[in-house]
C-alpha atoms as a PDB file:
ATOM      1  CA  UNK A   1     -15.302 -19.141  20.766  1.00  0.00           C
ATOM      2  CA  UNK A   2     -16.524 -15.507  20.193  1.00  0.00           C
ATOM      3  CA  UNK A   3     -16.815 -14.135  17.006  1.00  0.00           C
ATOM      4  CA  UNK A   4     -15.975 -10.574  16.530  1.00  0.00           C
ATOM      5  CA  UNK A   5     -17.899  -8.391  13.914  1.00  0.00           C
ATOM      6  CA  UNK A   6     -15.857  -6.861  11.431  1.00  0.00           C
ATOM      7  CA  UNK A   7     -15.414  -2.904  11.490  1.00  0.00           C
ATOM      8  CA  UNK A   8     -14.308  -0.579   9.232  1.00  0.00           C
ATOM      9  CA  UNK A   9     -10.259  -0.032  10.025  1.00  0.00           C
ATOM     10  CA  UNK A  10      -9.440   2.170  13.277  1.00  0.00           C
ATOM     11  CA  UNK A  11      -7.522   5.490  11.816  1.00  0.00           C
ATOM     12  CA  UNK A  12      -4.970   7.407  13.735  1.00  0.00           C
ATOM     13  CA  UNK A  13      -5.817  10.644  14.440  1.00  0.00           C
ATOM     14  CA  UNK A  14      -3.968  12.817  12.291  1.00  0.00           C
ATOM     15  CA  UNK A  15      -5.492  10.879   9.522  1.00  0.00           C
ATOM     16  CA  UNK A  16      -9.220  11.010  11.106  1.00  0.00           C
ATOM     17  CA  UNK A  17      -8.827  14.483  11.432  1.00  0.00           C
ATOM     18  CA  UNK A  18      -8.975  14.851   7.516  1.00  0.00           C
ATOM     19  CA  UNK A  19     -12.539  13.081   7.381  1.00  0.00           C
ATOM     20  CA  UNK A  20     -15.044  16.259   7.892  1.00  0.00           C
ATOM     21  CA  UNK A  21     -13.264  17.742   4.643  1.00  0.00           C
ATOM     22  CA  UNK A  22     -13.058  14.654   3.043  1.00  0.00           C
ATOM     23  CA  UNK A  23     -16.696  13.666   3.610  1.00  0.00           C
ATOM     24  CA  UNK A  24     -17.797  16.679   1.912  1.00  0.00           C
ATOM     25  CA  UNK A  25     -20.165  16.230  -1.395  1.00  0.00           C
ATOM     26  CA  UNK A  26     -19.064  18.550  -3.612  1.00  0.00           C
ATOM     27  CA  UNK A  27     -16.342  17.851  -5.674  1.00  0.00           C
ATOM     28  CA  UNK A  28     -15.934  15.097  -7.686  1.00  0.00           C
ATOM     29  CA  UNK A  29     -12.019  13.494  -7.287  1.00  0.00           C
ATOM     30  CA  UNK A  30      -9.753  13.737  -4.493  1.00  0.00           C
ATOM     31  CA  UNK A  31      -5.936  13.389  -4.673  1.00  0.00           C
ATOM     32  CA  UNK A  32      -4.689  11.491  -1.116  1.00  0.00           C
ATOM     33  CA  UNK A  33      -0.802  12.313  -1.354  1.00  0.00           C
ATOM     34  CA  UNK A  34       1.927  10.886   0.549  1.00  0.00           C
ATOM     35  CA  UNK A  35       4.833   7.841   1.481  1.00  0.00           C
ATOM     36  CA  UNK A  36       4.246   4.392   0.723  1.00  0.00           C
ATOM     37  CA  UNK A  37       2.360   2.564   3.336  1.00  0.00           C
ATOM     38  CA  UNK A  38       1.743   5.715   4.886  1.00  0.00           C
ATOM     39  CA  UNK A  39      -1.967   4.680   5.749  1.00  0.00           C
ATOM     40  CA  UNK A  40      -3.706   6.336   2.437  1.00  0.00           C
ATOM     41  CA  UNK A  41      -5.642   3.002   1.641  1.00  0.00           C
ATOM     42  CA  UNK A  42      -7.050   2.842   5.228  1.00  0.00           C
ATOM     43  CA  UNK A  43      -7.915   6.515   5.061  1.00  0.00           C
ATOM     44  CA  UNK A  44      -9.893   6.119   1.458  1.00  0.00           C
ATOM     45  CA  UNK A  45     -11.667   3.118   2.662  1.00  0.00           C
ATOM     46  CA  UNK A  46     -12.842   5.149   5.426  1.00  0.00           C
ATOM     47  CA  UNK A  47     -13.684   7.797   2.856  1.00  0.00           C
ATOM     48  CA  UNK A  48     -15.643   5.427   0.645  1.00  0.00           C
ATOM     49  CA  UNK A  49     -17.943   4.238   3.621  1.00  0.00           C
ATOM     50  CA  UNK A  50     -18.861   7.950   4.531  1.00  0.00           C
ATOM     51  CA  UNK A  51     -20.210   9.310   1.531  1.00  0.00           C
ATOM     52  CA  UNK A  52     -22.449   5.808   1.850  1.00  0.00           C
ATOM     53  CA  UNK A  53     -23.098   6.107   5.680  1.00  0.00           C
ATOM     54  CA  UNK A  54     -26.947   5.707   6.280  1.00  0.00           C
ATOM     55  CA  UNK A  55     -25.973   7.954   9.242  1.00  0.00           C
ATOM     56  CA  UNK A  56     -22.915   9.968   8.983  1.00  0.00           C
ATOM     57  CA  UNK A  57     -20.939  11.813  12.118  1.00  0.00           C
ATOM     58  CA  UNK A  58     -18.607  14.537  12.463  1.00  0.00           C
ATOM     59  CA  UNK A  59     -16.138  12.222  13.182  1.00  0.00           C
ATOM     60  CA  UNK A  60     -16.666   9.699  10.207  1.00  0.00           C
ATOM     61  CA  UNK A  61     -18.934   6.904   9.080  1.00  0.00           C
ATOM     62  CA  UNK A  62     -21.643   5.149  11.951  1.00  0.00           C
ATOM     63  CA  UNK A  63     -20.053   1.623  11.055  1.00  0.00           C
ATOM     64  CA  UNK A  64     -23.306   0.129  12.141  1.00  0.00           C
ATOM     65  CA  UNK A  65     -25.779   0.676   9.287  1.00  0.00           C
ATOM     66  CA  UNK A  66     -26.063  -1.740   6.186  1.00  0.00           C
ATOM     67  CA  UNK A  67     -23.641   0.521   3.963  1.00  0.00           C
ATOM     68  CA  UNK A  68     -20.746   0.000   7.203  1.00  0.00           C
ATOM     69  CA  UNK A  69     -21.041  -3.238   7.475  1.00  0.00           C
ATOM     70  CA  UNK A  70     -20.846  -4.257   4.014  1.00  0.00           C
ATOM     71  CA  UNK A  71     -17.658  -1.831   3.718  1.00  0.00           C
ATOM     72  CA  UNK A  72     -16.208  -3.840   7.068  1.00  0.00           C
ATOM     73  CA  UNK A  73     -16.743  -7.192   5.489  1.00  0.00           C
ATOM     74  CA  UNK A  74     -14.737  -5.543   2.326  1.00  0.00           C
ATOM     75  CA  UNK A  75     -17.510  -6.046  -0.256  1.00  0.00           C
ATOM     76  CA  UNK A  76     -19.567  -2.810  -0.617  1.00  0.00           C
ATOM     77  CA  UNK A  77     -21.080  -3.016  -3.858  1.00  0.00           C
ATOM     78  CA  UNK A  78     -20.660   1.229  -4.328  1.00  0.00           C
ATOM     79  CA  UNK A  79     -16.802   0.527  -3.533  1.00  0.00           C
ATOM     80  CA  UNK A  80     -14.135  -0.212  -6.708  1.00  0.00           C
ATOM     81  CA  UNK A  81     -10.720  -0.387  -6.500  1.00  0.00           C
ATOM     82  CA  UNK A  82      -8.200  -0.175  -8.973  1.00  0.00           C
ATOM     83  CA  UNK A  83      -4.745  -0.970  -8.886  1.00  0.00           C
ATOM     84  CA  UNK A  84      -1.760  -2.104 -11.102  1.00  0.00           C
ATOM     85  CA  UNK A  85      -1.238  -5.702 -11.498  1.00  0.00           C
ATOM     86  CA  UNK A  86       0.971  -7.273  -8.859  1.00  0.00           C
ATOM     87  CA  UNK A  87       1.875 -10.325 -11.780  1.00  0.00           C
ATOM     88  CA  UNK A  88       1.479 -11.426 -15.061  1.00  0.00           C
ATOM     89  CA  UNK A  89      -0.743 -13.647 -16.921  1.00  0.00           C
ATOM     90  CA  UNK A  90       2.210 -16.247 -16.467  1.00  0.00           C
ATOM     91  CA  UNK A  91       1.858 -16.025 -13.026  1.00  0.00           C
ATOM     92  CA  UNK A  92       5.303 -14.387 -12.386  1.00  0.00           C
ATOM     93  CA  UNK A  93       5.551 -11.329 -10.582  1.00  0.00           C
ATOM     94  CA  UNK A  94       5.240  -8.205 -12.787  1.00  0.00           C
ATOM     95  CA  UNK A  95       8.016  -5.864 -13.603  1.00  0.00           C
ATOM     96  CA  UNK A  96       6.293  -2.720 -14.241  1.00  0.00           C
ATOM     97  CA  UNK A  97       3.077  -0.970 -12.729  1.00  0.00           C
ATOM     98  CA  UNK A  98       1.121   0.060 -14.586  1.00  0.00           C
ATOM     99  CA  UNK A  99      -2.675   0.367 -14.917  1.00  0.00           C
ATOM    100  CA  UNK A 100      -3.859  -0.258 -18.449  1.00  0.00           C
ATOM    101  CA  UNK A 101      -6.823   0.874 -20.224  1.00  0.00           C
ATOM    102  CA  UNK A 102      -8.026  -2.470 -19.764  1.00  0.00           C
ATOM    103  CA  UNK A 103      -9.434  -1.661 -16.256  1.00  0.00           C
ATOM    104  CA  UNK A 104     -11.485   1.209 -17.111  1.00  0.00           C
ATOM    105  CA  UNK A 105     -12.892  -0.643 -20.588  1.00  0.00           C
ATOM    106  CA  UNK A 106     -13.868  -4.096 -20.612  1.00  0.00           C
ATOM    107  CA  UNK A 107     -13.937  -4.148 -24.022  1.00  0.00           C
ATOM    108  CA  UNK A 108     -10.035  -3.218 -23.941  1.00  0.00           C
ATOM    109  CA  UNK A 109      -9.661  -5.719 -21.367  1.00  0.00           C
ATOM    110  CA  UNK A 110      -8.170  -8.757 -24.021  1.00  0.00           C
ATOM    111  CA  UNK A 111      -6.944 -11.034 -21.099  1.00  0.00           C
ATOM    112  CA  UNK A 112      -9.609 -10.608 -19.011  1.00  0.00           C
ATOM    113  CA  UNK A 113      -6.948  -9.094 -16.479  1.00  0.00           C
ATOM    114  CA  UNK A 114      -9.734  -7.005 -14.230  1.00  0.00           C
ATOM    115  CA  UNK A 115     -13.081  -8.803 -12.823  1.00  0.00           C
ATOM    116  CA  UNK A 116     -15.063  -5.149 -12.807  1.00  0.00           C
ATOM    117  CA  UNK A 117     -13.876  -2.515 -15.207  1.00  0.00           C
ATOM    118  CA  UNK A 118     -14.745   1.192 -14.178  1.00  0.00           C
ATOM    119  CA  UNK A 119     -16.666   2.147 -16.910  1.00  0.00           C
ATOM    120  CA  UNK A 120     -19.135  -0.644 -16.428  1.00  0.00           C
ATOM    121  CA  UNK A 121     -19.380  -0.051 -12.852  1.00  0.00           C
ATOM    122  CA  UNK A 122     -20.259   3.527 -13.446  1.00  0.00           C
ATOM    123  CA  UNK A 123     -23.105   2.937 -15.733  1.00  0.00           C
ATOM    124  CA  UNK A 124     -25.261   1.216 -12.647  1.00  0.00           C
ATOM    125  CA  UNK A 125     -26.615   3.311 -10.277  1.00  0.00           C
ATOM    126  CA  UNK A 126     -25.636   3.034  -6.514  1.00  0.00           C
ATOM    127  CA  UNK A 127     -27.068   0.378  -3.927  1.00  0.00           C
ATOM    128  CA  UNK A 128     -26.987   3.040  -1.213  1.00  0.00           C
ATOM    129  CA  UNK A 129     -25.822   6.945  -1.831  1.00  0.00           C
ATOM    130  CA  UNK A 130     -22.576   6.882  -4.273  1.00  0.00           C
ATOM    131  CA  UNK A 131     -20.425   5.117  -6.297  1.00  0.00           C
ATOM    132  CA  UNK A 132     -16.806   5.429  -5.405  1.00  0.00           C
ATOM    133  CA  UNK A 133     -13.419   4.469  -7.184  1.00  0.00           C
ATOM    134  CA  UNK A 134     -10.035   4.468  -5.212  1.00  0.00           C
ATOM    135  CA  UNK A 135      -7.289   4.445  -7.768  1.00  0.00           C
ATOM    136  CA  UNK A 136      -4.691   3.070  -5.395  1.00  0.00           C
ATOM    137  CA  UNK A 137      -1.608   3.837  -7.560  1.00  0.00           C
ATOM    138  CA  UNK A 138      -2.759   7.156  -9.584  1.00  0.00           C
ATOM    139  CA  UNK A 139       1.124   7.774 -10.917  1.00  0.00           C
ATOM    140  CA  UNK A 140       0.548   4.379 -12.454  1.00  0.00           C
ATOM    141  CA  UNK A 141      -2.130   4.993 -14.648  1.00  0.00           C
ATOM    142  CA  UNK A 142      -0.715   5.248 -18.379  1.00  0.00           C
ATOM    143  CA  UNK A 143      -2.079   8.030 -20.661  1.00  0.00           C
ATOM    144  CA  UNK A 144      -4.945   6.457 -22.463  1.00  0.00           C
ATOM    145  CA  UNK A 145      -5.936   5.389 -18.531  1.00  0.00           C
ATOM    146  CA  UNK A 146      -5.676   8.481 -17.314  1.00  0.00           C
ATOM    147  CA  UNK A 147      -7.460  10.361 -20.503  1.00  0.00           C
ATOM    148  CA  UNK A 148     -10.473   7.782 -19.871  1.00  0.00           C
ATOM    149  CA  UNK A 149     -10.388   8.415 -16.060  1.00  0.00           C
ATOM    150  CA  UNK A 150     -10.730  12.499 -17.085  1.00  0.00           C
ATOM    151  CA  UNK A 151     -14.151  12.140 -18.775  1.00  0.00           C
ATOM    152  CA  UNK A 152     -15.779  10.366 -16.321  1.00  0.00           C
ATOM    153  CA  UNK A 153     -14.310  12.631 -13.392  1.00  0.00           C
ATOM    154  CA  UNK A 154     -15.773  15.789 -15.178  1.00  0.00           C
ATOM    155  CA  UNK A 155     -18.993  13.878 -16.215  1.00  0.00           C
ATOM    156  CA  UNK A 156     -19.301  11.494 -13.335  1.00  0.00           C
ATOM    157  CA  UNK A 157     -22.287   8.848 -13.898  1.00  0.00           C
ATOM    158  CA  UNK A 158     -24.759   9.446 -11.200  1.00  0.00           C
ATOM    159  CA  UNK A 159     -22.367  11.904  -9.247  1.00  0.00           C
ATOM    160  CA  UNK A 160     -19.839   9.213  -8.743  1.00  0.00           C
ATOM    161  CA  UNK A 161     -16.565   9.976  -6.595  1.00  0.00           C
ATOM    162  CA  UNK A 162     -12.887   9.165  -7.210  1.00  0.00           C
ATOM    163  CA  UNK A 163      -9.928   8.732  -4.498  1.00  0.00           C
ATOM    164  CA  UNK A 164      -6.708   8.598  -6.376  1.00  0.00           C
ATOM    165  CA  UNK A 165      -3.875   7.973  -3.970  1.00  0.00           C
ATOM    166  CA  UNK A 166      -0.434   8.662  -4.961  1.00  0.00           C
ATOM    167  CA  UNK A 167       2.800   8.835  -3.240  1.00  0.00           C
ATOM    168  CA  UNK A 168       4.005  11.972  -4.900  1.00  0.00           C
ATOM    169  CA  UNK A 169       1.511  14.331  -6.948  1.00  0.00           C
ATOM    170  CA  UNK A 170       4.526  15.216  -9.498  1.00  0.00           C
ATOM    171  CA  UNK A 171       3.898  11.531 -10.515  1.00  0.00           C
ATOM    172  CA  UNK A 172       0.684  12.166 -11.550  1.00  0.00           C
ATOM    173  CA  UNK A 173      -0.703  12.862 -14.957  1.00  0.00           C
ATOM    174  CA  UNK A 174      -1.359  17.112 -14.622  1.00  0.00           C
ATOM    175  CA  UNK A 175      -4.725  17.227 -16.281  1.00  0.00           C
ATOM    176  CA  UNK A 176      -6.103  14.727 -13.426  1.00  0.00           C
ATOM    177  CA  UNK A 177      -4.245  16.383 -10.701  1.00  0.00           C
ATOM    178  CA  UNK A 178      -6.014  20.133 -11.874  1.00  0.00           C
ATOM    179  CA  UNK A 179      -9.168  18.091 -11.812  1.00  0.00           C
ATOM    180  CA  UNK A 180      -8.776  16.642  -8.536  1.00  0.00           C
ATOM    181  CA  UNK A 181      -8.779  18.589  -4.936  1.00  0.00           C
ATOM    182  CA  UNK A 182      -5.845  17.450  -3.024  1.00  0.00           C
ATOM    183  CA  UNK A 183      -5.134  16.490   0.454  1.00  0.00           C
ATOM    184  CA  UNK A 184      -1.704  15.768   1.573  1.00  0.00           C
ATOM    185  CA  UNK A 185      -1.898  13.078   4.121  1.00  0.00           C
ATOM    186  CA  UNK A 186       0.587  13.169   6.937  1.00  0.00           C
ATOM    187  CA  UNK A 187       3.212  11.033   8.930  1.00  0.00           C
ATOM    188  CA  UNK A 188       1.675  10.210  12.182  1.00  0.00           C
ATOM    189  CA  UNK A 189       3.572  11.651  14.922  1.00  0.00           C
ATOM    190  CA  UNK A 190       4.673   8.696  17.611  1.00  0.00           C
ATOM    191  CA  UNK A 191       2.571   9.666  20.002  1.00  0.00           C
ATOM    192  CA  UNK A 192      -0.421   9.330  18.098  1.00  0.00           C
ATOM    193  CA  UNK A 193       0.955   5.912  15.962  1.00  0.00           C
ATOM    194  CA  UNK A 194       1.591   4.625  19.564  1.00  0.00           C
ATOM    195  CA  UNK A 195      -2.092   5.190  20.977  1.00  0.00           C
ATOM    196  CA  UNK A 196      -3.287   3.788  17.986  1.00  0.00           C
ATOM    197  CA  UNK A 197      -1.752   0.983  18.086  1.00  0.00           C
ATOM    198  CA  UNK A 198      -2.863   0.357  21.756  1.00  0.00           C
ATOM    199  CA  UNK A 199      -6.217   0.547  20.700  1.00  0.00           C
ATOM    200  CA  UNK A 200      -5.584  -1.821  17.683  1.00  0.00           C
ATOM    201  CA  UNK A 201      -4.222  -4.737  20.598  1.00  0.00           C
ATOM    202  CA  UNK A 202      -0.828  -4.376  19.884  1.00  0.00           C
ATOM    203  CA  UNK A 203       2.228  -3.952  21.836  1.00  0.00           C
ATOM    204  CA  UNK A 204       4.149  -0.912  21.459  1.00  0.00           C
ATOM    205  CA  UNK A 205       7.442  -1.309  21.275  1.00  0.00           C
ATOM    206  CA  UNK A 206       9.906   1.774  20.868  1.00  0.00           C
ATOM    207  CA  UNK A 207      11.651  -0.269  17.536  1.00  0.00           C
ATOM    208  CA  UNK A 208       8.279  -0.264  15.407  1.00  0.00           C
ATOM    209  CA  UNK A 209       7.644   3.238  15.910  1.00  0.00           C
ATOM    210  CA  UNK A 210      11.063   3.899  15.163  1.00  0.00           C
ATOM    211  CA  UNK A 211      10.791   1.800  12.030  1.00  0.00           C
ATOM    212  CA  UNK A 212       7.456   2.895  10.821  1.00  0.00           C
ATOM    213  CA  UNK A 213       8.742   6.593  10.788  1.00  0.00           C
ATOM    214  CA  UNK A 214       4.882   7.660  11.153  1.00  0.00           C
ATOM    215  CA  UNK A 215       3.670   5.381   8.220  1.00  0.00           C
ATOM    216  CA  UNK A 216       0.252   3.563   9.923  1.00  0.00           C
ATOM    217  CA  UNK A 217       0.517   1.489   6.874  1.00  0.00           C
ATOM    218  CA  UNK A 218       3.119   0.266   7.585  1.00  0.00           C
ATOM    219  CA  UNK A 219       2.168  -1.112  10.564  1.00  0.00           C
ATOM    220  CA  UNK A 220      -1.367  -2.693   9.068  1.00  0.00           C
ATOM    221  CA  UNK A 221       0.314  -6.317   9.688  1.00  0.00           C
ATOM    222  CA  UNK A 222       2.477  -6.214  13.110  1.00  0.00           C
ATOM    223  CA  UNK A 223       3.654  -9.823  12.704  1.00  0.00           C
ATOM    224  CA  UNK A 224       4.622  -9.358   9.349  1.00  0.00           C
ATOM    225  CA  UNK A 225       6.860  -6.287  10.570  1.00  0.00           C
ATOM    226  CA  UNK A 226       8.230  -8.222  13.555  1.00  0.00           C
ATOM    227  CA  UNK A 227       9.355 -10.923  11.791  1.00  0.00           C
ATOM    228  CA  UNK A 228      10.880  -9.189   8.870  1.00  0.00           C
ATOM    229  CA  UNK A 229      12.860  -7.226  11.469  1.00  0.00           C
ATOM    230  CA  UNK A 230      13.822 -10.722  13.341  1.00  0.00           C
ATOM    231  CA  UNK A 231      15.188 -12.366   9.604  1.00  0.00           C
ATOM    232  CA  UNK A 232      17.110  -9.053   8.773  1.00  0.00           C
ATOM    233  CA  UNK A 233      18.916  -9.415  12.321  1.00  0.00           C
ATOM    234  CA  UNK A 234      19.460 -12.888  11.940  1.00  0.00           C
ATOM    235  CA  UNK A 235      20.959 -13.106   8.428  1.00  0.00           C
ATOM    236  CA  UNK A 236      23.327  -9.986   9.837  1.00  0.00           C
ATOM    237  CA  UNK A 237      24.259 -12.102  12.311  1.00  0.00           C
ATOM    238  CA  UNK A 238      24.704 -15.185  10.338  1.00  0.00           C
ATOM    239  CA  UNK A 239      27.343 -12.932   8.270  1.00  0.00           C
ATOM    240  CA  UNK A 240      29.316 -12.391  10.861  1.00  0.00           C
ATOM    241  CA  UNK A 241      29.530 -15.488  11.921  1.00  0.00           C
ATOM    242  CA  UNK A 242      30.714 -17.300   9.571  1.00  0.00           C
ATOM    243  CA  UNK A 243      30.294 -18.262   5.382  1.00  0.00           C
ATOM    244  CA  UNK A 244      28.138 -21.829   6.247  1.00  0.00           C
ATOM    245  CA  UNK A 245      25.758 -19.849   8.692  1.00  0.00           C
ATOM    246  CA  UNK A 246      25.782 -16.842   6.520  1.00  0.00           C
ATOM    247  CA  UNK A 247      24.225 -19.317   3.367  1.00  0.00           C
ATOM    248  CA  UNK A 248      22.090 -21.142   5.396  1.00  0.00           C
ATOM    249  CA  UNK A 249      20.272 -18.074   6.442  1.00  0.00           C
ATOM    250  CA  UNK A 250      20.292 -16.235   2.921  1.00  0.00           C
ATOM    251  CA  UNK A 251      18.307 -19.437   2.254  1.00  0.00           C
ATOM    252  CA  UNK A 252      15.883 -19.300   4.816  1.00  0.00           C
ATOM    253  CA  UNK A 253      15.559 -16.043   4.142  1.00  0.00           C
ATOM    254  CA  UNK A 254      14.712 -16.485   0.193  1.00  0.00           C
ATOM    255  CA  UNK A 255      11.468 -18.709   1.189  1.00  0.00           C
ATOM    256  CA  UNK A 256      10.078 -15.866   3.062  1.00  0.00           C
ATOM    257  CA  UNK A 257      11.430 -12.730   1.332  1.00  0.00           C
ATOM    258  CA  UNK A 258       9.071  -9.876   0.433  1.00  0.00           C
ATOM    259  CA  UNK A 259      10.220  -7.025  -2.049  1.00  0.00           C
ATOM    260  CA  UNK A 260       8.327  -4.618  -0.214  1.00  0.00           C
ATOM    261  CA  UNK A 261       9.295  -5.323   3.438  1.00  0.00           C
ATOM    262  CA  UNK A 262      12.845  -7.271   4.199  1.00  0.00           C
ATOM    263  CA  UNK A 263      14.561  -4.463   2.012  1.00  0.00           C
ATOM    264  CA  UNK A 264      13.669  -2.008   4.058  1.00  0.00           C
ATOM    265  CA  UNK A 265      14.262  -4.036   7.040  1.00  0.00           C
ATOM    266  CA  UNK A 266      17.573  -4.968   6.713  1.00  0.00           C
ATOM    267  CA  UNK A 267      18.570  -1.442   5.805  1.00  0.00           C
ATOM    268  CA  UNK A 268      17.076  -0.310   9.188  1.00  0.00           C
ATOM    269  CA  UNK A 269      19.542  -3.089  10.885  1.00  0.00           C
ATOM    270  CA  UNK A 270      22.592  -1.919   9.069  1.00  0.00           C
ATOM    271  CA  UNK A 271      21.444   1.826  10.225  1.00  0.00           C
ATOM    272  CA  UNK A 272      24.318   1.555  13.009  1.00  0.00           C
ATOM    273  CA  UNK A 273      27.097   0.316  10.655  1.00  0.00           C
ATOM    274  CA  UNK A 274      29.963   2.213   9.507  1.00  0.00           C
ATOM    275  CA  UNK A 275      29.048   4.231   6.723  1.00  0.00           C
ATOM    276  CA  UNK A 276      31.475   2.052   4.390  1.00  0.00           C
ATOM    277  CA  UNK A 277      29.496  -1.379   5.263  1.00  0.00           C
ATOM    278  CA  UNK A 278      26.045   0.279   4.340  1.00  0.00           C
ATOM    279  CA  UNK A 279      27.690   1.239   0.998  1.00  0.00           C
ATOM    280  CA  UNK A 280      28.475  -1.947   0.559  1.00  0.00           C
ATOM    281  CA  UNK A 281      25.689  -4.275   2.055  1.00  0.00           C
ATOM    282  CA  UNK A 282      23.197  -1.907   0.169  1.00  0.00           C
ATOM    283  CA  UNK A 283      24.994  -2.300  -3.280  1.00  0.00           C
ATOM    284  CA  UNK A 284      24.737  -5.978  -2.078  1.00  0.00           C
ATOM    285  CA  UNK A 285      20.730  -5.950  -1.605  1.00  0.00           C
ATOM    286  CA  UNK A 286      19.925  -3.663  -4.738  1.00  0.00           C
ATOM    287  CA  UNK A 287      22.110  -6.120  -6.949  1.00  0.00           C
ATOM    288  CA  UNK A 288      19.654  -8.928  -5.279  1.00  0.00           C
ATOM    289  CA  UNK A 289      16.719  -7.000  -5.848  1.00  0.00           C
ATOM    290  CA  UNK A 290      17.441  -6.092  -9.548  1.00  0.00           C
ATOM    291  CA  UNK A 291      18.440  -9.755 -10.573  1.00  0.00           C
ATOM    292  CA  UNK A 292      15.143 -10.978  -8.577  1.00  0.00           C
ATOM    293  CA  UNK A 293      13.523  -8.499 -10.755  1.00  0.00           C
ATOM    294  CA  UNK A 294      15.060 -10.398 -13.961  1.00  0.00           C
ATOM    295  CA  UNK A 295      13.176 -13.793 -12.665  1.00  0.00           C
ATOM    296  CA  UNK A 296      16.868 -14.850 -12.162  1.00  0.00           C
ATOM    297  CA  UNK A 297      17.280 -18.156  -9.859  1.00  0.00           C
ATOM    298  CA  UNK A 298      16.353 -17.059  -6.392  1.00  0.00           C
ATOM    299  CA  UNK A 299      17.774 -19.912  -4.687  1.00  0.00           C
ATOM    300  CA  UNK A 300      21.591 -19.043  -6.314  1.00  0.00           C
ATOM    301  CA  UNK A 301      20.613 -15.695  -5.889  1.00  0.00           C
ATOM    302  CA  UNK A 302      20.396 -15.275  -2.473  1.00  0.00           C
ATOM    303  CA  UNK A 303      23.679 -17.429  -1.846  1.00  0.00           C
ATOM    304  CA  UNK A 304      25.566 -14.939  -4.190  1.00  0.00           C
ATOM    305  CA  UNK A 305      23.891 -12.257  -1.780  1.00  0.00           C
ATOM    306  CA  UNK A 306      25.070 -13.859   1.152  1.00  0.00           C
ATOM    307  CA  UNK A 307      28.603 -13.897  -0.169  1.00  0.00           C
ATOM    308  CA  UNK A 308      28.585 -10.269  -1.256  1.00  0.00           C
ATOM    309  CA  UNK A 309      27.804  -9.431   2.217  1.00  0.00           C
ATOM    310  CA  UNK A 310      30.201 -11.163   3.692  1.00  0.00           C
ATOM    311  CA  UNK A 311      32.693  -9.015   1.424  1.00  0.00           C
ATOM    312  CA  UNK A 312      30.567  -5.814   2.698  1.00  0.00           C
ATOM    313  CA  UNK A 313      31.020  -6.533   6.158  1.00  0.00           C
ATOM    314  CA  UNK A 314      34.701  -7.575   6.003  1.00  0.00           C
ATOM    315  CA  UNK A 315      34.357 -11.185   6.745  1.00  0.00           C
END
């Protein structure tokens, strides 16, 4: 069997094309702006292993030095990221996002909630050329956060560099967005999402592109996408068909559910419906999503979704 190496992640193009600016020293913050899943994780990764490249091109890190590598195997020790936590001490998954003080201060950290705390990681100096902090969720940082994140941006230990991605700069805190220079990362048009794709072994197919709507991100796990896409079609189906097939799919489809994917999948199946069953299906799926939010019983809850479905789509 042959191994192959890790590398750091394959960008589109209109997203490589922002790497010459980004790469630049100066400056001490950068504000990556756009959709979810749009690609701006992939693009700061990318970021992260340029201002560390041994060797740096025009059109973005070597990937072969030490620095590369270690960012393609995901453990650069210059590379931090922060992000809200996905659940809570209890296990269950969290209601609100939010980044606490707690990950900049380890000494505010009570429940031990954050491994590496940015502070900390500031105070050492860099294995190879800087240290770098992607805030992957900047309009989730509370005030204190955000206030603690200011000082070190203007005073950076040992010229350190922040990437705060955000999906919409209104979201952020104003003092961090005046401190930050910001970069509004785009959709990638079709052509180029399909040619990337290509290169990244993957069949395109005119339905992904069409559901991605230019968000690479998106796209990161193909499968994933596929399948979520198959289970929307097939619980539709189900519906139709009748209530027994309709509840044994709604319960297939709560073992595999993900708040972040089948949503938005089934709502790009219904896309051809009258407009009346999308009203209704949708009320259907936010009245899931909001009672799943409420740790409510999934299994009852996705049978009660089935049958409010049925009622949307006049069976």
């Amino acid at each position: 069997m042959t191994l192959t190496a890790p590398r750091l992640p394959r960008l589109p193009q209109a997203h490589a094309a922002l790497l010459p600016a980004l790469g630049r020293r100066q400056g001490n913050a950068w504000l990556l702006t756009g959709p979810a899943r749009l690609g701006k994780r992939s693009l700061a990764s990318v970021v992260a292993a340029l201002h560390n490249c041994a060797a740096p091109e025009e059109a973005g890190p070597c990937g072969e030095c030490a620095s590369c590598r270690a960012a393609a195997l995901g453990a650069h020790p210059d590379v931090l990221v922060l992000s809200p936590r996905s659940v809570t001490s209890t296990g269950k998954a969290a209601r609100r996002k939010i980044i606490p003080i707690g990950a900049v201060l380890a000494a505010r950290d009570r429940d031990k909630d954050y491994e590496t705390h940015v502070y900390e990681f500031l105070e050492v100096r860099p294995t190879y050329r800087r240290r770098v902090v992607i805030v992957d969720g900047a309009e989730h940082l509370n005030a204190e956060t955000a206030n603690a994140l200011l000082k070190l941006i203007e005073e950076p230990p040992h010229g350190a560099l922040f990437l705060l991605l955000a999906e919409d700069v209104r979201s952020v805190i104003p003092t961090l967005v005046s401190r930050s220079g910001r970069v509004g990362v785009p959709p990638v048009p079709p052509g180029d999402l399909a040619r990337w794709l290509a290169l990244e072994g993957q069949e395109v197919e005119p339905e992904l592109l069409d559901f991605a709507a230019g968000r690479a991100g998106l796209l990161s796990d193909v499968d994933a996408v596929r399948a979520a896409l198959n289970e929307a079609r097939s619980l539709t189906d189900a519906v139709r068909e009748g209530l027994w097939a309709a509840l044994e799919a709604a319960a297939a489809l709560e073992k595999t559910f993900s708040p972040a994917l089948h949503p938005e999948a089934l709502r790009f199946v219904w896309r051809t419906e009258a407009a009346a069953v999308r009203a209704g299906a949708d009320q259907a799926l936010e009245a899931l999503l909001e009672v799943l939010e409420a740790y409510a019983n999934p299994g009852l809850s996705f049978q009660v979704f089935a049958l409010a479905l049925r009622e949307a789509f006049g069976a």
